[in-house]
N, C-alpha and C. Protein backbone atom coordinates (compact mmCIF):
# COMPACT_ATOMS: atom_id res chain seq x y z
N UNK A 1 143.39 23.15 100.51
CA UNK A 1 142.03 23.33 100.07
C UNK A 1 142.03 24.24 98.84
N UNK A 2 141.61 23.81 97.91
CA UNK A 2 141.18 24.32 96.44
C UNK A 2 140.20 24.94 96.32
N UNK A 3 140.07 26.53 95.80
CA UNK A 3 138.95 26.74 95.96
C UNK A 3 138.46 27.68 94.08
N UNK A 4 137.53 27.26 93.53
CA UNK A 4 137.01 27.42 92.63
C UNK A 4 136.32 28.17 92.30
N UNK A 5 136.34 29.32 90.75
CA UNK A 5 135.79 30.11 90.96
C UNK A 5 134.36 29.23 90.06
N UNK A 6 133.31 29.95 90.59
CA UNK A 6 131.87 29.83 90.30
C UNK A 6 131.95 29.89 88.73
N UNK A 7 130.65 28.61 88.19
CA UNK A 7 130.99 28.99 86.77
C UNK A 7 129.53 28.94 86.39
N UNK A 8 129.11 29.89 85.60
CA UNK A 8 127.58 29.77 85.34
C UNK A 8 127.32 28.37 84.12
N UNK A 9 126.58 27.75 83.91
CA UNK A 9 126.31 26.77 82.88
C UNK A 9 124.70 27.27 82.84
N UNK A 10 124.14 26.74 81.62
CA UNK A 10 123.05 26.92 81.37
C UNK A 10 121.69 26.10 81.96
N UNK A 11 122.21 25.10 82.89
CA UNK A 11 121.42 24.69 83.66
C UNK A 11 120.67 25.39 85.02
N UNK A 12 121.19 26.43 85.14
CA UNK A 12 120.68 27.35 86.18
C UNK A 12 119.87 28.16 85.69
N UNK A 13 119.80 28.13 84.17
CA UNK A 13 118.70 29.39 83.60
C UNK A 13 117.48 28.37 83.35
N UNK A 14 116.47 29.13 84.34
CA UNK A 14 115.19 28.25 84.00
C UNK A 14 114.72 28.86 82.71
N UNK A 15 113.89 27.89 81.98
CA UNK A 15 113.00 28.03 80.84
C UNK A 15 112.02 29.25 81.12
N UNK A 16 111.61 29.46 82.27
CA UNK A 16 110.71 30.57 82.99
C UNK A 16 111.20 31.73 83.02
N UNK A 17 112.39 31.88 83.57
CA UNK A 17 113.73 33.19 83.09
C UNK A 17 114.04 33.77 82.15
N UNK A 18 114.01 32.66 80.87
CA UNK A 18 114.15 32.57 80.08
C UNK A 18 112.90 33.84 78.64
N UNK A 19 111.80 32.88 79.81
CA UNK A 19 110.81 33.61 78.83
C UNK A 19 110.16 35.00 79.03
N UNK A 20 110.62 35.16 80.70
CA UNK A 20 110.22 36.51 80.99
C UNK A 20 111.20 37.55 80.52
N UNK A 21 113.14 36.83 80.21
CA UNK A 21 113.50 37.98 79.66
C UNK A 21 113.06 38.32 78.38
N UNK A 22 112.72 37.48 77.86
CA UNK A 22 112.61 37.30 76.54
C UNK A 22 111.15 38.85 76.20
N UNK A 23 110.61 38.38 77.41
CA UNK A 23 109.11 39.22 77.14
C UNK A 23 109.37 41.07 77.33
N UNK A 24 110.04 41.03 78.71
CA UNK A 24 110.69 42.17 78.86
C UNK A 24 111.65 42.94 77.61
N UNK A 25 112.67 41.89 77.44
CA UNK A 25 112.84 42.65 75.95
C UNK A 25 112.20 43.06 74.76
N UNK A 26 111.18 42.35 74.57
CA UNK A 26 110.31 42.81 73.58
C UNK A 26 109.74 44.18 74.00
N UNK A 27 108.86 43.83 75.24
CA UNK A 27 108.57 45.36 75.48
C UNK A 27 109.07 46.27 75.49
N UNK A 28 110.28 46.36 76.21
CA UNK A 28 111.20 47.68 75.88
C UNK A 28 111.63 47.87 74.28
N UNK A 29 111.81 47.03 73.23
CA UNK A 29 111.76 47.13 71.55
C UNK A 29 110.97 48.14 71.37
N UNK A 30 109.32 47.47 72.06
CA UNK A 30 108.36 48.18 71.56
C UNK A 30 107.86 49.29 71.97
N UNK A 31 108.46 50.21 73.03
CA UNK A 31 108.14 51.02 73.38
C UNK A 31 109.45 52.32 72.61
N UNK A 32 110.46 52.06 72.12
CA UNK A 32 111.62 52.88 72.05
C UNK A 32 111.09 53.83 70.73
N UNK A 33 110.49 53.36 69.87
CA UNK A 33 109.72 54.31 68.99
C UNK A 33 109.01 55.78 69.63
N UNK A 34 108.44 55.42 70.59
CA UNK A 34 107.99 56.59 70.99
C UNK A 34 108.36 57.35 71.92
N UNK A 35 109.47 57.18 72.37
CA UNK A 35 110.53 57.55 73.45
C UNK A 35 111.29 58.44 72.33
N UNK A 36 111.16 58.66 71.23
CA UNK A 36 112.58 59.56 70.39
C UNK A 36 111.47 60.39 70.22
N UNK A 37 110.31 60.96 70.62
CA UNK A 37 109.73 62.19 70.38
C UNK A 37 110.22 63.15 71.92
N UNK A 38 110.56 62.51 72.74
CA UNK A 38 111.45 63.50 73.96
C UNK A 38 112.83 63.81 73.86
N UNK A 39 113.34 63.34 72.54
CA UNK A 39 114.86 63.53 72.44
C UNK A 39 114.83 64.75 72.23
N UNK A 40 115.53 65.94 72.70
CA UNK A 40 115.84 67.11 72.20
C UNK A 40 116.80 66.83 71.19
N UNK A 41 116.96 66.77 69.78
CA UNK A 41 117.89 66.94 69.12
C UNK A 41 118.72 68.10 68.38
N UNK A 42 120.11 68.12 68.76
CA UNK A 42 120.81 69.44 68.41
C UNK A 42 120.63 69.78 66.96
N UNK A 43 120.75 71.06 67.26
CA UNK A 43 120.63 71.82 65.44
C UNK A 43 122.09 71.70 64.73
N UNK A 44 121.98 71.62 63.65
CA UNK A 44 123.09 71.88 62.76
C UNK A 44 124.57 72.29 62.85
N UNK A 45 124.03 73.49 63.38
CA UNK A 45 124.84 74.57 63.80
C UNK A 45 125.85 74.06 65.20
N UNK A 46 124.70 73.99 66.22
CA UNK A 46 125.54 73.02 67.40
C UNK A 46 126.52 72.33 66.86
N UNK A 47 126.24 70.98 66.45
CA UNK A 47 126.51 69.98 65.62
C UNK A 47 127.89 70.65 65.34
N UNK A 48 127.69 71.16 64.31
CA UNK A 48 128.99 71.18 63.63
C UNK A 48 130.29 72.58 64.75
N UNK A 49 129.80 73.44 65.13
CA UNK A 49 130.72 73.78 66.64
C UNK A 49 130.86 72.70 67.40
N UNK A 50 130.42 71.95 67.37
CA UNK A 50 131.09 70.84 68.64
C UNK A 50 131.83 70.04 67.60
N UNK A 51 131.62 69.56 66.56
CA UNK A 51 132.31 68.96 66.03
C UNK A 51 133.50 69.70 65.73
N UNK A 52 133.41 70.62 65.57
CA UNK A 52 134.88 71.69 64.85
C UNK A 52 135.95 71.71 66.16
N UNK A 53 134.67 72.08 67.37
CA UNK A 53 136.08 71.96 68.36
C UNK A 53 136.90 70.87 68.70
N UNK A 54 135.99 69.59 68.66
CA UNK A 54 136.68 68.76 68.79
C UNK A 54 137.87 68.22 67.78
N UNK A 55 137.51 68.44 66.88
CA UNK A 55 139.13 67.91 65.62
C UNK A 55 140.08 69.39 66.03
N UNK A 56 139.52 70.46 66.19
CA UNK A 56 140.59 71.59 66.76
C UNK A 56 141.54 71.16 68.18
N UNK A 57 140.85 70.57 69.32
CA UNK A 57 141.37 69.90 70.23
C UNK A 57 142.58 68.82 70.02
N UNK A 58 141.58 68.05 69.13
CA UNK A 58 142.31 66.58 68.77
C UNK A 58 143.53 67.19 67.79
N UNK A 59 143.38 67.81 67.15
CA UNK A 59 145.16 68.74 66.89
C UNK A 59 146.41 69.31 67.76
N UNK A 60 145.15 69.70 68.33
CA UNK A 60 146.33 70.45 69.67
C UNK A 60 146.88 69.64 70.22
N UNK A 61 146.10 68.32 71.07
CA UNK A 61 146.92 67.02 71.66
C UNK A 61 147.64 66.43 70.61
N UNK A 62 147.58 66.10 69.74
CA UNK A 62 148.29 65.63 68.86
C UNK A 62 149.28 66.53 68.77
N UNK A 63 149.66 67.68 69.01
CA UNK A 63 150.74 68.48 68.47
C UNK A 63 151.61 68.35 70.01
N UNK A 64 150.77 68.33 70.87
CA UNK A 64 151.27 68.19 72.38
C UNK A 64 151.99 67.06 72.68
N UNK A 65 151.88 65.68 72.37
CA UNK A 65 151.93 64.59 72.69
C UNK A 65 152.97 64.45 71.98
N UNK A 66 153.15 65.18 70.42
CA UNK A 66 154.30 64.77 69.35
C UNK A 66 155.47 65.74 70.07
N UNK A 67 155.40 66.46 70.61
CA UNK A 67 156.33 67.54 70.69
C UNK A 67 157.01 66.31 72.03
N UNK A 68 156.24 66.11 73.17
CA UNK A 68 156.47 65.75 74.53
C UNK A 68 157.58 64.30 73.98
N UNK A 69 156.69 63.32 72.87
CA UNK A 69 157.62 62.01 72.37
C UNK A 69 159.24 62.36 71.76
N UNK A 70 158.83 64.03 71.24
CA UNK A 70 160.32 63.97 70.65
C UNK A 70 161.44 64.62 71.48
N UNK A 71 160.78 65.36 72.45
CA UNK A 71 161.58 65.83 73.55
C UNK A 71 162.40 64.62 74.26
N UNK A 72 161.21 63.58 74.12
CA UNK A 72 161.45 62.23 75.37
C UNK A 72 163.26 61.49 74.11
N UNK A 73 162.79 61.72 72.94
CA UNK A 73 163.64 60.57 73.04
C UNK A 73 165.07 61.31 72.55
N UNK A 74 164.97 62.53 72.32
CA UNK A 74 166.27 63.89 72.58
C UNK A 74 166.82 63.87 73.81
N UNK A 75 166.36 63.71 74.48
CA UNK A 75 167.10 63.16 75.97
C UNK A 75 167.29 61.80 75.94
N UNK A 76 166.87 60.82 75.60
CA UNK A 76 166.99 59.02 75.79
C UNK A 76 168.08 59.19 74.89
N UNK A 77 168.72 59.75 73.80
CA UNK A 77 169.56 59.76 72.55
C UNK A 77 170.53 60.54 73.27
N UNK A 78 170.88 61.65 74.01
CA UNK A 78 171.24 62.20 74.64
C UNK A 78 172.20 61.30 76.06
N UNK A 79 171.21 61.23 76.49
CA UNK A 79 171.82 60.24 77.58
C UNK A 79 172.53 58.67 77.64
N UNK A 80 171.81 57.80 76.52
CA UNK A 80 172.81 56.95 75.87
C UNK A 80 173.97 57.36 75.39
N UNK A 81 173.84 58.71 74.84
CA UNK A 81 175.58 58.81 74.14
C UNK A 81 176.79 58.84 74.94
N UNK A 82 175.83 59.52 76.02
CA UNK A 82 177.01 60.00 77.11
C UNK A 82 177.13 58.85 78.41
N UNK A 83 176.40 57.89 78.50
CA UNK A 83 176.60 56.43 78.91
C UNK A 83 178.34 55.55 78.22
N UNK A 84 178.68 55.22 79.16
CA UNK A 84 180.27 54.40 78.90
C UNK A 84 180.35 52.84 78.20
């Protein structure tokens, strides 16, 4: 026994489905304009401390990750040599 996975085709989407998503999306379009007057948006200052830490971070792993690859292959170079 063969068993098949389910396949959607567009015959299962009624025209009615169709138009209520259609409607729903519009409304939510039209409401998102006035939804960005509750955004708290960060100041400048924030902004750029979070940004600073993060490229300060993204150095450090980067310095972490390079150190850990060259350790890795000082031993892989290491241990091939001394392989027969």
């Amino acid at each position: 026994m063969m068993i098949h996975a389910y396949k959607w085709s567009k015959r299962h989407v009624t025209p009615v489905y169709q138009v209520r998503a259609l409607k729903s999306l519009f409304i939510f379009l039209l409401e998102q304009p006035s939804q960005l007057k509750y955004i708290e948006w960060p100041s400048f200052q924030s902004t750029l401390k979070t940004a600073s830490l993060t490229l300060i971070l993204m150095a450090i792993l980067i310095v972490a990750l390079a150190s850990v690859d060259s350790a890795l292959c000082y031993l892989l170079a290491l241990f091939l040599r001394k392989s027969p």
